[in-house]
Protein backbone atom coordinates (compact mmCIF):
# COMPACT_ATOMS: atom_id res chain seq x y z
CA UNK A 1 0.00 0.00 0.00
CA UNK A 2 1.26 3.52 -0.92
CA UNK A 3 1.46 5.88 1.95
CA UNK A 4 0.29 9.40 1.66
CA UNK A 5 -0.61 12.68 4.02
CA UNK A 6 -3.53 14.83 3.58
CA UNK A 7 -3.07 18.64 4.19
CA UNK A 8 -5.73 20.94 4.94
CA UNK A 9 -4.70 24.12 3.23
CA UNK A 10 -5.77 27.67 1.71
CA UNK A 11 -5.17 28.20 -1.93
CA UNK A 12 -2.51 30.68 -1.49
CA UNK A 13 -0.51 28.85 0.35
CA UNK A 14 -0.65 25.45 -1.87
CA UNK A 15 -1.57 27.70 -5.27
CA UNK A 16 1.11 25.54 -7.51
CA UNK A 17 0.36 22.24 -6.86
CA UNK A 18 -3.43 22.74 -6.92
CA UNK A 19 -3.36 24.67 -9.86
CA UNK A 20 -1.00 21.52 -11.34
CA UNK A 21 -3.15 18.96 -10.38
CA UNK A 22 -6.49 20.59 -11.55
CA UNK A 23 -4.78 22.33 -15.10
CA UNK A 24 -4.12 18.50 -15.66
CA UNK A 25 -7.15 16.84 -14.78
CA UNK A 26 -10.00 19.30 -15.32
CA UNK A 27 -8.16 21.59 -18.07
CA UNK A 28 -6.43 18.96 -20.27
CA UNK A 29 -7.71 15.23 -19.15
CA UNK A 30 -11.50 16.52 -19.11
CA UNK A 31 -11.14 19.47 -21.48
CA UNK A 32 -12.92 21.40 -18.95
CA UNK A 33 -12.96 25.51 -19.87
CA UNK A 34 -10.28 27.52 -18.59
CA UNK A 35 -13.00 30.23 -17.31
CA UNK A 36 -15.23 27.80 -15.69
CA UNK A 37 -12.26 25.81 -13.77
CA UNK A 38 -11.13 29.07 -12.24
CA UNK A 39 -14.19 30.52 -10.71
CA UNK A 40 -13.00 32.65 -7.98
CA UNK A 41 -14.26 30.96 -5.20
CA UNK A 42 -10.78 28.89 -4.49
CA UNK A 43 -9.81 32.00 -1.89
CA UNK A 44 -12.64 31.20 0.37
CA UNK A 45 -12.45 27.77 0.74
CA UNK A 46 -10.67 24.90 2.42
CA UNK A 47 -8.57 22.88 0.70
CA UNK A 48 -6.96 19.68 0.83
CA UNK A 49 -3.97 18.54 -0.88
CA UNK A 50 -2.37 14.84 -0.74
CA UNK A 51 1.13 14.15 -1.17
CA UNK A 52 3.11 11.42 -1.63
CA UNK A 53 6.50 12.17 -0.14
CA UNK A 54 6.85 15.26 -1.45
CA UNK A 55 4.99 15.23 -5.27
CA UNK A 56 1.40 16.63 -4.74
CA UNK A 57 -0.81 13.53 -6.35
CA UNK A 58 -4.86 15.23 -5.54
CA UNK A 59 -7.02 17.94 -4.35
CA UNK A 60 -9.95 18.81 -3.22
CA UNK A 61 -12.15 21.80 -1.54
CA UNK A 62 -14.67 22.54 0.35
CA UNK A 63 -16.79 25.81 0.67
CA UNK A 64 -18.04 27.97 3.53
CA UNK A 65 -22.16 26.88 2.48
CA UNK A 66 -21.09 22.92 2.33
CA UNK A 67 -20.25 22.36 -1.18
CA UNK A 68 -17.81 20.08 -1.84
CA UNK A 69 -15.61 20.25 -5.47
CA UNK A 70 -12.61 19.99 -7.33
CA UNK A 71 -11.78 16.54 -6.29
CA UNK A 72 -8.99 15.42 -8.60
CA UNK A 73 -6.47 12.45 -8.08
CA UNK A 74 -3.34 11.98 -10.31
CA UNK A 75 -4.23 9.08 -12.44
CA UNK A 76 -1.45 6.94 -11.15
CA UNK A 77 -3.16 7.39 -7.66
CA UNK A 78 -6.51 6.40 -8.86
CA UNK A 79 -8.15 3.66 -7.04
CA UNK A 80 -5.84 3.14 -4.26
CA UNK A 81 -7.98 4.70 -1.70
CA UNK A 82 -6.75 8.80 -1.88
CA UNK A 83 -10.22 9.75 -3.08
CA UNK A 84 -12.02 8.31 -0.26
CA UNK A 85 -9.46 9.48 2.36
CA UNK A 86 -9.91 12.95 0.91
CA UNK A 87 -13.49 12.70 1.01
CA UNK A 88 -13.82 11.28 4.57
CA UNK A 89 -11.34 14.28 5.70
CA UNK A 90 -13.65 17.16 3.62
CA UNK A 91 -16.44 15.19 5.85
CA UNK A 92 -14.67 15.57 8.62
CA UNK A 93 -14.19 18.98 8.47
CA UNK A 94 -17.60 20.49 7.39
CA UNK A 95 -18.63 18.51 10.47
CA UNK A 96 -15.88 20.41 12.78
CA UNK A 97 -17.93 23.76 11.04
CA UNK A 98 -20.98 22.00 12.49
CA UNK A 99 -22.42 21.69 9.26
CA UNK A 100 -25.72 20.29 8.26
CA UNK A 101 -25.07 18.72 4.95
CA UNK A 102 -22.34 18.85 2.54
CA UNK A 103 -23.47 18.17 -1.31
CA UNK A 104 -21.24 18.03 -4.57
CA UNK A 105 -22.20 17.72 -8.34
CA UNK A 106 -21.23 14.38 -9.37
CA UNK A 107 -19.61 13.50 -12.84
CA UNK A 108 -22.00 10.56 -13.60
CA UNK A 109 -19.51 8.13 -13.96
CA UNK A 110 -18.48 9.10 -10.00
CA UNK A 111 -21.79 8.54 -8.78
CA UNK A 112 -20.70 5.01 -7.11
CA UNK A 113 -17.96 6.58 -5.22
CA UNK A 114 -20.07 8.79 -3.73
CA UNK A 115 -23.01 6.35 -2.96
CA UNK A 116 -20.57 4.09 -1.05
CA UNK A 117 -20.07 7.02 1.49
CA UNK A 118 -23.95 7.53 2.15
CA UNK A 119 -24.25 10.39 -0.49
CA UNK A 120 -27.44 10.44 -2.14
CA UNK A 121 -28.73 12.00 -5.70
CA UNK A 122 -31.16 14.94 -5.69
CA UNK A 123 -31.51 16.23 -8.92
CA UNK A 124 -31.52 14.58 -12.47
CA UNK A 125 -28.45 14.47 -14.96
CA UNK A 126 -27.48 17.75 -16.59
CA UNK A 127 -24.10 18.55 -18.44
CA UNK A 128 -21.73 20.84 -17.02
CA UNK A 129 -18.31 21.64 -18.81
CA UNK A 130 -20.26 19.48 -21.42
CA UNK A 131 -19.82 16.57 -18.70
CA UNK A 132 -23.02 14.85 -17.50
CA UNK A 133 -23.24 15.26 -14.04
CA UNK A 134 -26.00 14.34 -11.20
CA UNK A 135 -26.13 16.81 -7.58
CA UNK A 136 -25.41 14.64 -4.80
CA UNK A 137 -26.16 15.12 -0.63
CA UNK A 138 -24.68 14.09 2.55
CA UNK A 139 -26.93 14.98 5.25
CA UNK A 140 -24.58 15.61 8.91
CA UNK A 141 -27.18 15.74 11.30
CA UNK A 142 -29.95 13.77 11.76
């Protein structure tokens, strides 16, 4: 098993390797637009960023309201468990902001992933970044 550390971050303060691991994933893997992966919100939110030694391999954020985005994993790291640990962690944290609910939007072909932490869908497939994606929920509180 490959061993890895999770930091909780600010943008500024990781800015290179997020913007490294996102430019490849979202920008050139998934063709996402330049305009819509940079949407200004990155300053205001939490991040996370998982290394392995010392090469940054994922990402991740979460904002003030809940919303949890910009998950991305290196694909050499894929499968091996850094998604989930990233996920559990954003979890984690929205619960230390005594959250209610965290929710995401879902590439489609995610939507497993996220079921198999207790996420559920609420709304029906729709394409963003010409991607089809489903909303997802995580209710905190009972």
């Amino acid at each position: 098993m490959n061993k890895y550390q999770i930091l909780e971050t600010t943008f500024q303060d990781q800015l290179q390797n997020i913007k490294q691991i996102r430019q490849q994933i979202f920008i050139e893997e998934q063709h996402v637009p330049i305009e819509l992966e940079w949407d200004g919100l990155d300053d205001e939110a939490i991040h996370l960023i998982v290394f392995n030694n010392q090469l940054p391999i994922a990402t991740s954020r979460l904002l003030k309201d809940g919303h949890i985005g910009r998950m991305a994993v290196m694909p050499k790291w894929r499968n091996q468990g850094v998604g989930t640990a990233m996920l559990l962690k954003l979890i984690k944290i929205a619960h230390q902001h005594d959250l209610k609910k965290v929710f995401l939007s879902s590439q489609v072909t995610a939507i497993d992933f996220y079921t198999k932490q207790g996420f559920n869908i609420t709304s029906d497939t729709y394409l963003d970044a010409g991607i089809p994606h489903k909303d997802m929920q995580l209710n905190l509180m009972e």
